[in-house]
C-alpha atoms as a PDB file:
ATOM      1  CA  UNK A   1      82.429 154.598 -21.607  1.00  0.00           C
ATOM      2  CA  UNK A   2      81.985 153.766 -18.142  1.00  0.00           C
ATOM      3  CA  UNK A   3      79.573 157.132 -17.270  1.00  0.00           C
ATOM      4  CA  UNK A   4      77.056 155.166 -20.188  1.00  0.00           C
ATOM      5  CA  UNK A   5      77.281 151.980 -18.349  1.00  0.00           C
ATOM      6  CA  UNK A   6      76.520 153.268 -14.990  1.00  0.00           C
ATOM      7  CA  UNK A   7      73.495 154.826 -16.650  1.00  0.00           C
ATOM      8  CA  UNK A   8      72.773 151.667 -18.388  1.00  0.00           C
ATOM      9  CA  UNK A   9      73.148 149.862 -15.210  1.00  0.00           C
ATOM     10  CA  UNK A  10      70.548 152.854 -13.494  1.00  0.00           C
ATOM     11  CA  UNK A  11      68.292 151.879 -15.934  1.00  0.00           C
ATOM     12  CA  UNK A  12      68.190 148.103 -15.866  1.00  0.00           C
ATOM     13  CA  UNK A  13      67.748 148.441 -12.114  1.00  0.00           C
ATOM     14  CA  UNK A  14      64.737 150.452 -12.061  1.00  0.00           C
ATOM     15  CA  UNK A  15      62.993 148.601 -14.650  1.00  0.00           C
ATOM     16  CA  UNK A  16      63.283 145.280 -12.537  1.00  0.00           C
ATOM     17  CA  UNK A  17      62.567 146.987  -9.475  1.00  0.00           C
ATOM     18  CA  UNK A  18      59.142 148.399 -11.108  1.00  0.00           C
ATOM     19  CA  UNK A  19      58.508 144.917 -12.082  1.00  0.00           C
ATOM     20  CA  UNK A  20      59.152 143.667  -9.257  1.00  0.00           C
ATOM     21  CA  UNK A  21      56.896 145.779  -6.863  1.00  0.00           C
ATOM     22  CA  UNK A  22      54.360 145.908  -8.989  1.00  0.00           C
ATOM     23  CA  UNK A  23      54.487 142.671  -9.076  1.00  0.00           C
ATOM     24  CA  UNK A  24      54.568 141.825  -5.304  1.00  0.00           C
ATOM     25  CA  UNK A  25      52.046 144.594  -4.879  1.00  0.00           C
ATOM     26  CA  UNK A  26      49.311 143.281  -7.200  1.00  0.00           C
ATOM     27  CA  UNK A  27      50.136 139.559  -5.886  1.00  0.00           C
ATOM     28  CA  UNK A  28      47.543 138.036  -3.612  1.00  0.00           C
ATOM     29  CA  UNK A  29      50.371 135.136  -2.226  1.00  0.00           C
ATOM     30  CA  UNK A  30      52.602 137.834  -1.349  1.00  0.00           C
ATOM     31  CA  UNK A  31      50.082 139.983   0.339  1.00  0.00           C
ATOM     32  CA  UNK A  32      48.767 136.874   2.770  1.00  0.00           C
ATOM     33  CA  UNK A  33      52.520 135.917   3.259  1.00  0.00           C
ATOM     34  CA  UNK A  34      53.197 139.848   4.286  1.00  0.00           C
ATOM     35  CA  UNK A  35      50.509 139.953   6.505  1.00  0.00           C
ATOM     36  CA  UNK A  36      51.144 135.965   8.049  1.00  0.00           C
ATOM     37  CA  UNK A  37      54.670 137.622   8.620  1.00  0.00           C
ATOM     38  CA  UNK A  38      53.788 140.977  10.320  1.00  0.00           C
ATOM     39  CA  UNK A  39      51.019 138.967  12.450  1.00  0.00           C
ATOM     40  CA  UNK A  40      53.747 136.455  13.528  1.00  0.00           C
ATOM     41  CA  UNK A  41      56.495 139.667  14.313  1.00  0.00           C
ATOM     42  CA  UNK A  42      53.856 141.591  16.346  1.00  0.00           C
ATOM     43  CA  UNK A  43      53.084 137.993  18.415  1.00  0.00           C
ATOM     44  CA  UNK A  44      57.066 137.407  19.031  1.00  0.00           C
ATOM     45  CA  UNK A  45      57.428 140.831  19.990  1.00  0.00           C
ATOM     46  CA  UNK A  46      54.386 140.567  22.251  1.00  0.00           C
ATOM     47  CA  UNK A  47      55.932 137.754  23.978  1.00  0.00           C
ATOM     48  CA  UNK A  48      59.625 138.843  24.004  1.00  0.00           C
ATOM     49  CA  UNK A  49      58.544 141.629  26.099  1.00  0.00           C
ATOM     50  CA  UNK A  50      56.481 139.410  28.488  1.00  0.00           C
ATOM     51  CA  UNK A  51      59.566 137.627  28.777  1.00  0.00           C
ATOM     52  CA  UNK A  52      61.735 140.336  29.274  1.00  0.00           C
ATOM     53  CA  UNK A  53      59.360 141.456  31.887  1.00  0.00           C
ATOM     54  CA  UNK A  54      59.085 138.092  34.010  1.00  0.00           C
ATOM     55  CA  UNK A  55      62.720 138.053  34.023  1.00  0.00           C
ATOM     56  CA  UNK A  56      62.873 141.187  34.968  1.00  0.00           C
ATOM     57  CA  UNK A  57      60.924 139.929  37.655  1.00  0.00           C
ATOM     58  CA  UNK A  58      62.586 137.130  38.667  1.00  0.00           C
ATOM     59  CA  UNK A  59      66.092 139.220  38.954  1.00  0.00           C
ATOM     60  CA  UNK A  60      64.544 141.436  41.418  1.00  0.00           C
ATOM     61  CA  UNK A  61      63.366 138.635  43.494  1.00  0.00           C
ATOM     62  CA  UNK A  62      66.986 136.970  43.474  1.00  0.00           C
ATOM     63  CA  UNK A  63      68.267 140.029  44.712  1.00  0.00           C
ATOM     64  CA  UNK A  64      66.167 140.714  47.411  1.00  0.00           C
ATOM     65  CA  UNK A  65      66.833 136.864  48.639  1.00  0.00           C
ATOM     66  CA  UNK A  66      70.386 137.623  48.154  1.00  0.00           C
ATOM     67  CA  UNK A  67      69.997 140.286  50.572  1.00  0.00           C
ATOM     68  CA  UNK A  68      68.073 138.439  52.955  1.00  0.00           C
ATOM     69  CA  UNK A  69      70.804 135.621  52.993  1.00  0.00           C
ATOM     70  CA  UNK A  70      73.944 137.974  53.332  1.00  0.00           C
ATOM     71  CA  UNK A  71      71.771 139.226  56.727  1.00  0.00           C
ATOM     72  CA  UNK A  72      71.422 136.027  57.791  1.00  0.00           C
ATOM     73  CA  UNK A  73      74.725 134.220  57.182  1.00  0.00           C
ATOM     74  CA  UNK A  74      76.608 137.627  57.887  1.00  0.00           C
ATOM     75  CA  UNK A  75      77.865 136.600  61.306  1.00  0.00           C
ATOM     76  CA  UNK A  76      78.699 133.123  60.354  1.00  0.00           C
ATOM     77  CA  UNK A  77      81.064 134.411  57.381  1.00  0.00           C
ATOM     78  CA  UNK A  78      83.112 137.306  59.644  1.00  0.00           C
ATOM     79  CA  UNK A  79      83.234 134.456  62.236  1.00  0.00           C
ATOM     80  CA  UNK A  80      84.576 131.740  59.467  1.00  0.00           C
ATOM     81  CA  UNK A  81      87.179 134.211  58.631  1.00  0.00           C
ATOM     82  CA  UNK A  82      88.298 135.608  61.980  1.00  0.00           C
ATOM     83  CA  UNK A  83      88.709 131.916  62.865  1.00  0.00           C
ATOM     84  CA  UNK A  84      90.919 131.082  59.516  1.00  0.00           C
ATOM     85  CA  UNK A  85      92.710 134.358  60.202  1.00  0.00           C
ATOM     86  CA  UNK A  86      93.159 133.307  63.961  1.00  0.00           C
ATOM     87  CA  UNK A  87      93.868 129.310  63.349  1.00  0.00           C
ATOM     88  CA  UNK A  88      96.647 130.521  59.985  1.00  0.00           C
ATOM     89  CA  UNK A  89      98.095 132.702  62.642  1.00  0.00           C
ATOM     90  CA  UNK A  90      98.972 130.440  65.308  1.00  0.00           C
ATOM     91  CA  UNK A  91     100.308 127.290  62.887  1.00  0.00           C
ATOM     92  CA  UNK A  92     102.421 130.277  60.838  1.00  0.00           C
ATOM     93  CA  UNK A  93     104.177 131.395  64.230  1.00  0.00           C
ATOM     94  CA  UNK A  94     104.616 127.719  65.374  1.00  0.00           C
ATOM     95  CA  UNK A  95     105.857 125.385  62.891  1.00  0.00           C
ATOM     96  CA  UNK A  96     107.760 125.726  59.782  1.00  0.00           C
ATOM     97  CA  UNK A  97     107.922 123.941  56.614  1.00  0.00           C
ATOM     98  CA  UNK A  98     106.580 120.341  55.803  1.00  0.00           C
ATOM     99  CA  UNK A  99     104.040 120.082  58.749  1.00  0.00           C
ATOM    100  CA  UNK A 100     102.721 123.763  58.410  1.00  0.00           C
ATOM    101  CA  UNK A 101     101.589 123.303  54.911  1.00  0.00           C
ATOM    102  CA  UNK A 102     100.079 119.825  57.070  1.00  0.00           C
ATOM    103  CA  UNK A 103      98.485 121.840  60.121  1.00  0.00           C
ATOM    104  CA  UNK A 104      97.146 124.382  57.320  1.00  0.00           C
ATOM    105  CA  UNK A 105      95.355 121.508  55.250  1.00  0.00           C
ATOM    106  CA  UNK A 106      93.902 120.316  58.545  1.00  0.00           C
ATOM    107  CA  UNK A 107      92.685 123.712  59.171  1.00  0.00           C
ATOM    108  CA  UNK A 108      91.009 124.622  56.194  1.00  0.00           C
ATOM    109  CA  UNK A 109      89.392 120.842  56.572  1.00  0.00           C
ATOM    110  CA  UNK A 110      88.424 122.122  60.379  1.00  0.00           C
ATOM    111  CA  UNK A 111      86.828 125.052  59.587  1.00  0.00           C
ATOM    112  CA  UNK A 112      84.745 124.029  56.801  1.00  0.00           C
ATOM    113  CA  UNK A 113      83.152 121.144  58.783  1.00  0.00           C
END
């Protein structure tokens, strides 16, 4: 019983899909709205990979100022941190407690001035 509806089923479906793309196929409406489409796909794909290419673009221009900034600002950052590093050390070995965590707020607040 079921092996007749499957062929049943097989039958049905390729009935309806003849109508159907015959249908479509011979339909002037769904010819202009298949070519509308494709016209429209080709544009967005023309554009997405302008896009893709200005941004492409852009990325490598970023970089290449992130370079030139990491040159430039180089010696200020190893000096920042051998300061923090030098400032920590002397309020660590000096004080203790309450007015280190103090002296250690006040030296953060120094060197970022």
């Amino acid at each position: 019983m079921a092996g007749g509806g499957n062929f049943i089923h097989r039958v049905i479906s390729y009935v309806a899909n003849e109508f159907l793309v015959n249908g479509l196929a011979n339909s002037p409406t769904f010819q202009r709205f298949a070519v509308r489409t494709s016209k429209t796909m080709g544009e967005l794909s023309n554009i997405a990979a302008q896009k893709k290419k200005e941004l492409a673009e852009q990325i490598k221009d970023v970089s290449k100022n992130f370079e030139v900034y990491v040159i430039i600002f180089w010696p200020r950052i190893c000096f920042v941190i051998q300061e923090t590093v030098t400032l920590v050390a002397d309020v660590w070995a000096q004080d203790s407690g309450f007015d280190k965590k103090m002296k250690l707020c006040r030296v953060r607040a120094e060197i970022l001035t």
